[in-house]
Protein backbone atom coordinates (compact mmCIF):
# COMPACT_ATOMS: atom_id res chain seq x y z
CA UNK A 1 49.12 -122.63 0.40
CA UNK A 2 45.85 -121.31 -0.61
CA UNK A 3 46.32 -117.86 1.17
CA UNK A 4 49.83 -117.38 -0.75
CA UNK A 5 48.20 -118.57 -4.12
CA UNK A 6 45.08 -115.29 -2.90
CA UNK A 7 47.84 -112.97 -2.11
CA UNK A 8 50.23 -113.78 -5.03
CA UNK A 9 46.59 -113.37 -7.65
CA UNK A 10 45.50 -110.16 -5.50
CA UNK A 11 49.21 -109.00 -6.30
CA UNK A 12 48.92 -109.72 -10.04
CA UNK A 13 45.79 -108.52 -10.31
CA UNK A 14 46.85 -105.19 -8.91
CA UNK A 15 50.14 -104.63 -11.13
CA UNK A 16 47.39 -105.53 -14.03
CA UNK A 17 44.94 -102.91 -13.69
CA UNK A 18 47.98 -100.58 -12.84
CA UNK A 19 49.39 -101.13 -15.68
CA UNK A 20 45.54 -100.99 -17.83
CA UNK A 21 45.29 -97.29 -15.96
CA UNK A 22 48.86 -96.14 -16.56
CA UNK A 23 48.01 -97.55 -20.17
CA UNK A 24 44.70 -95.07 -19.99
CA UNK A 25 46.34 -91.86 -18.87
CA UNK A 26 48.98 -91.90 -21.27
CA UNK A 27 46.31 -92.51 -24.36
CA UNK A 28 44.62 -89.90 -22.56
CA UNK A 29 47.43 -87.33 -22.57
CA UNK A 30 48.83 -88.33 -25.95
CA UNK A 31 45.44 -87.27 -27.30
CA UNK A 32 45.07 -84.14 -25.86
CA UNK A 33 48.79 -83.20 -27.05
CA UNK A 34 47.21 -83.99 -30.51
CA UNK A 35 44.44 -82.05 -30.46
CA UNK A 36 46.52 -78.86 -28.90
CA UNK A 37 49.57 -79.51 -31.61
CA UNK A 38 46.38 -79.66 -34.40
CA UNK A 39 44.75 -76.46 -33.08
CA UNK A 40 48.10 -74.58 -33.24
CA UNK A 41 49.35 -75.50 -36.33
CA UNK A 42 45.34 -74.12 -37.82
CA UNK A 43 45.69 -70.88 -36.20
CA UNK A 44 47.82 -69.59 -39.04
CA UNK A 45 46.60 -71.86 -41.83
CA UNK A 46 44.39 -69.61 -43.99
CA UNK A 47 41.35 -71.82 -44.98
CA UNK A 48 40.71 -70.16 -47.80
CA UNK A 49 43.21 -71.32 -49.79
CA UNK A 50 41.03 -74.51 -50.75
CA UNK A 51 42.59 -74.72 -53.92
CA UNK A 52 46.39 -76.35 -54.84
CA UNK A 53 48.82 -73.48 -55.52
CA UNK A 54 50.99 -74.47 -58.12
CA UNK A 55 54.29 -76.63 -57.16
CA UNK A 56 57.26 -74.78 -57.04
CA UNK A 57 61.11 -76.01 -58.02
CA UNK A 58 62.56 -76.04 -54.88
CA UNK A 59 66.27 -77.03 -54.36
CA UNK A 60 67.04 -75.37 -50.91
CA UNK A 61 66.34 -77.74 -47.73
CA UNK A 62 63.53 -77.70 -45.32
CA UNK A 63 63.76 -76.54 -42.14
CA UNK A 64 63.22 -78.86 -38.89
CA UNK A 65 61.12 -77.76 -35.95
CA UNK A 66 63.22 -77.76 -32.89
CA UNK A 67 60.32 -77.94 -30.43
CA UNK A 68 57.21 -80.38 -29.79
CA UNK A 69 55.07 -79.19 -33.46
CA UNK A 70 53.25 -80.24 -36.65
CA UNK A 71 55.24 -79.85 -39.59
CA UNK A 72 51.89 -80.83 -41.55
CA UNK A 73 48.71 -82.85 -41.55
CA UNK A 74 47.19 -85.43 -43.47
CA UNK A 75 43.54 -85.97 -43.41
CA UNK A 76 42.09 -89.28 -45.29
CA UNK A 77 38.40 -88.94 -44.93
CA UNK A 78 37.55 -93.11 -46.96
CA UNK A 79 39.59 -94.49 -43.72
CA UNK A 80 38.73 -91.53 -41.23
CA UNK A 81 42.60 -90.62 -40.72
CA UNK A 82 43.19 -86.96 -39.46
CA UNK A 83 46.44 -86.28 -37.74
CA UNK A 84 49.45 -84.32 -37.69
CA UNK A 85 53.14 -85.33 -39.27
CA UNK A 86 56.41 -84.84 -37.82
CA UNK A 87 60.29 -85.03 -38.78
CA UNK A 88 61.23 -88.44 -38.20
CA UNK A 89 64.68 -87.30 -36.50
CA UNK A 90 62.61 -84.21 -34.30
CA UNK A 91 62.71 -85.08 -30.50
CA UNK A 92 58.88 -85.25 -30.20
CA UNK A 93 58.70 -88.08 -32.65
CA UNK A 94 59.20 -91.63 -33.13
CA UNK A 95 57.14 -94.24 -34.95
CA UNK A 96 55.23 -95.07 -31.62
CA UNK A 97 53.58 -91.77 -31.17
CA UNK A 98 52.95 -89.76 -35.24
CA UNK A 99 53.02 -90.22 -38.91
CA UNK A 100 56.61 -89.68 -39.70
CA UNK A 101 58.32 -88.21 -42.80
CA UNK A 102 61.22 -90.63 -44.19
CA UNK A 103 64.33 -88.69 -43.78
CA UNK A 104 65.03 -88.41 -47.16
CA UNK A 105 61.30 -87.54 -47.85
CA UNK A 106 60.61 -84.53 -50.54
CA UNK A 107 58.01 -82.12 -49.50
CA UNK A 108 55.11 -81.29 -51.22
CA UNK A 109 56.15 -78.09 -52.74
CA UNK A 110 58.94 -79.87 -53.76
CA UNK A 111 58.38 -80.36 -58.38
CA UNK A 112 58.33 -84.12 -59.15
CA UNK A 113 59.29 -85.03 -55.61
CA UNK A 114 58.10 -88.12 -53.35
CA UNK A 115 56.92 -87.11 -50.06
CA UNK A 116 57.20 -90.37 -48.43
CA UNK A 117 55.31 -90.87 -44.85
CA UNK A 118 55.08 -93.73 -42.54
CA UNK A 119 53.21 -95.25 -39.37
CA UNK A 120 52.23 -98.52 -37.50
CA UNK A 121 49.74 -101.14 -38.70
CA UNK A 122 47.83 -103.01 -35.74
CA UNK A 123 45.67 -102.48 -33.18
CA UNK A 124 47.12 -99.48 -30.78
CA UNK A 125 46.16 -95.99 -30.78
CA UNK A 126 49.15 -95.23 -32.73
CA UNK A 127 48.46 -97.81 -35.62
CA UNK A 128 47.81 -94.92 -38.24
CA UNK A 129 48.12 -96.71 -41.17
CA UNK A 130 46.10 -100.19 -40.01
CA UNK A 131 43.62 -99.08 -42.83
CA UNK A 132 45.58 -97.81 -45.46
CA UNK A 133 45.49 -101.29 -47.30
CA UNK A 134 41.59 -100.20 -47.63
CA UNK A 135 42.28 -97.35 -50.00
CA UNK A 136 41.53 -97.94 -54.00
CA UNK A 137 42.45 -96.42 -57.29
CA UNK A 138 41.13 -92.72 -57.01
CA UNK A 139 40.36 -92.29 -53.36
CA UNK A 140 42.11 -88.79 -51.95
CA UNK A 141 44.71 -87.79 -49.58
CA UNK A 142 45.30 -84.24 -48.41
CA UNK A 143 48.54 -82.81 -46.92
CA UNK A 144 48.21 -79.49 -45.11
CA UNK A 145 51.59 -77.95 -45.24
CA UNK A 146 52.95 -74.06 -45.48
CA UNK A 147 49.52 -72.95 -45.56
CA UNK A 148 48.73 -74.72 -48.49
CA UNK A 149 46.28 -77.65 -48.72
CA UNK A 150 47.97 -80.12 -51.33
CA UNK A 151 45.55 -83.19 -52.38
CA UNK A 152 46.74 -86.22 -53.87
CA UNK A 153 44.55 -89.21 -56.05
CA UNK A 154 45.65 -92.91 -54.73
CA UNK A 155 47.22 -94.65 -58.21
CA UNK A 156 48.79 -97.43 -56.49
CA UNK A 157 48.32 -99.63 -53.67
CA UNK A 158 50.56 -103.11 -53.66
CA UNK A 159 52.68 -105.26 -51.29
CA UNK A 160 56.62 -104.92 -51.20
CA UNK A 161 59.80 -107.39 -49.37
CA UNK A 162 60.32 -105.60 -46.48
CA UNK A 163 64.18 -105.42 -48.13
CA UNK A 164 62.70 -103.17 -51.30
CA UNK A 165 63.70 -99.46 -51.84
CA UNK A 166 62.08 -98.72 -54.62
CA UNK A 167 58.94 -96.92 -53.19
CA UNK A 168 61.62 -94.65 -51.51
CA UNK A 169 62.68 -93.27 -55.57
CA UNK A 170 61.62 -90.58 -57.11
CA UNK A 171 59.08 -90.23 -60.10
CA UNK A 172 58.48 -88.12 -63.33
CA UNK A 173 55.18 -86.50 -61.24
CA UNK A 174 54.63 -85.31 -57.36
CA UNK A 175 53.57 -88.03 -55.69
CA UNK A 176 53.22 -89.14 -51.77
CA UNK A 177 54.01 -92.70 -50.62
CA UNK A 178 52.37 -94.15 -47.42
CA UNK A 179 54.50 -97.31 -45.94
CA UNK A 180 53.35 -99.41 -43.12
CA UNK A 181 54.01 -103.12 -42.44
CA UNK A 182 51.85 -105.60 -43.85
CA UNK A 183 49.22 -107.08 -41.40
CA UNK A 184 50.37 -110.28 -39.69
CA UNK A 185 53.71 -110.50 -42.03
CA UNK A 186 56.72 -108.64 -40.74
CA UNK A 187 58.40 -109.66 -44.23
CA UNK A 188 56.20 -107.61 -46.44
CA UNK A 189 55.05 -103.74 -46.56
CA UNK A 190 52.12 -102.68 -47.89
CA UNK A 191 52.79 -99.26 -50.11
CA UNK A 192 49.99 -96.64 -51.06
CA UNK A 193 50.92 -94.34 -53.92
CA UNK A 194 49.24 -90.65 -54.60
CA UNK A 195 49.62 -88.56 -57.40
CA UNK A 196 49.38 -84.91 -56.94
CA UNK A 197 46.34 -83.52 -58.55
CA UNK A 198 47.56 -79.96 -60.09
């Protein structure tokens, strides 16, 4: 009995640390995708356009990358967040691997629109947003997108029913919304709100 209880724990422990290395690799290779998809999509991006170009009024819609690609980036230096953003319905993306844009998302050259992204809260490598609920009044996003860097001020940060659509409208102003669930409460959201700073 003991020597089927060693072989059965010598079995488990195996498909364990198979599964912690598996686990490893594809962490591994997910970050080096990152770090390729962020150097390509800055080999065009002309750096010295540090300041906001005005927003234009833009009615026509956006085109959606076909192949594995940044649409944009979002850097959040008070919760160390730099990564790239894809099209939520692109077949590179899902939830589990980028910051998504919400279908129905305005971009940021887009007058008076909502450019509405979200990611994970918890512990995994993909958990983008597990700090967001850190971020005050004042505190600043940027969004790299068309080679323009676009920077937002934080006006809002609050708690929503899971059920609300109302961070999902549109405002008077350009602003970006950040939606993630709310840590340990799968009934709530937590919501940050940006303004556009022209």
């Amino acid at each position: 009995m003991k020597k089927i209880f060693l072989v059965i724990s010598i079995f488990m422990a195996f498909i364990g640390i198979s599964i912690l290395i598996y686990n490893c690799y594809l962490d591994s290779k997910y970050q080096n995708t990152d770090q390729v998809l962020l150097q390509e999509f800055f080999e065009d991006f002309d750096n010295s356009k540090e300041e906001i170009l005005h927003v234009e009024e833009v009615q026509e819609e956006q085109s959606v990358p076909s192949t594995a690609s940044y649409l944009a980036v979002i850097e959040i230096p008070k919760i160390s967040l730099y990564t790239g953003i894809v099209m939520s319905n692109t077949s590179y993306t899902t939830i589990d691997r980028n910051v998504s844009i919400y279908p129905t998302s305005d971009m940021p050259n887009i007058k008076n629109g909502n450019f509405i992204l979200f990611a994970h809260n918890g512990n995994s490598r993909v958990s983008y947003f597990k700090n967001i609920y850190k971020l005050k009044n004042n505190d600043e996003i940027y969004i790299y997108y068309n080679n323009i860097k676009y920077t937002y001020r934080i006006i809002k940060n609050y708690e929503v029913a899971m059920t609300d659509r109302t961070p999902l409208n549109k405002m008077d102003q350009s602003i970006i919304t950040l939606i993630t669930c709310k840590s340990g409460n799968d009934k709530y959201r937590t919501i940050v709100v940006g303004e556009m700073i022209e």
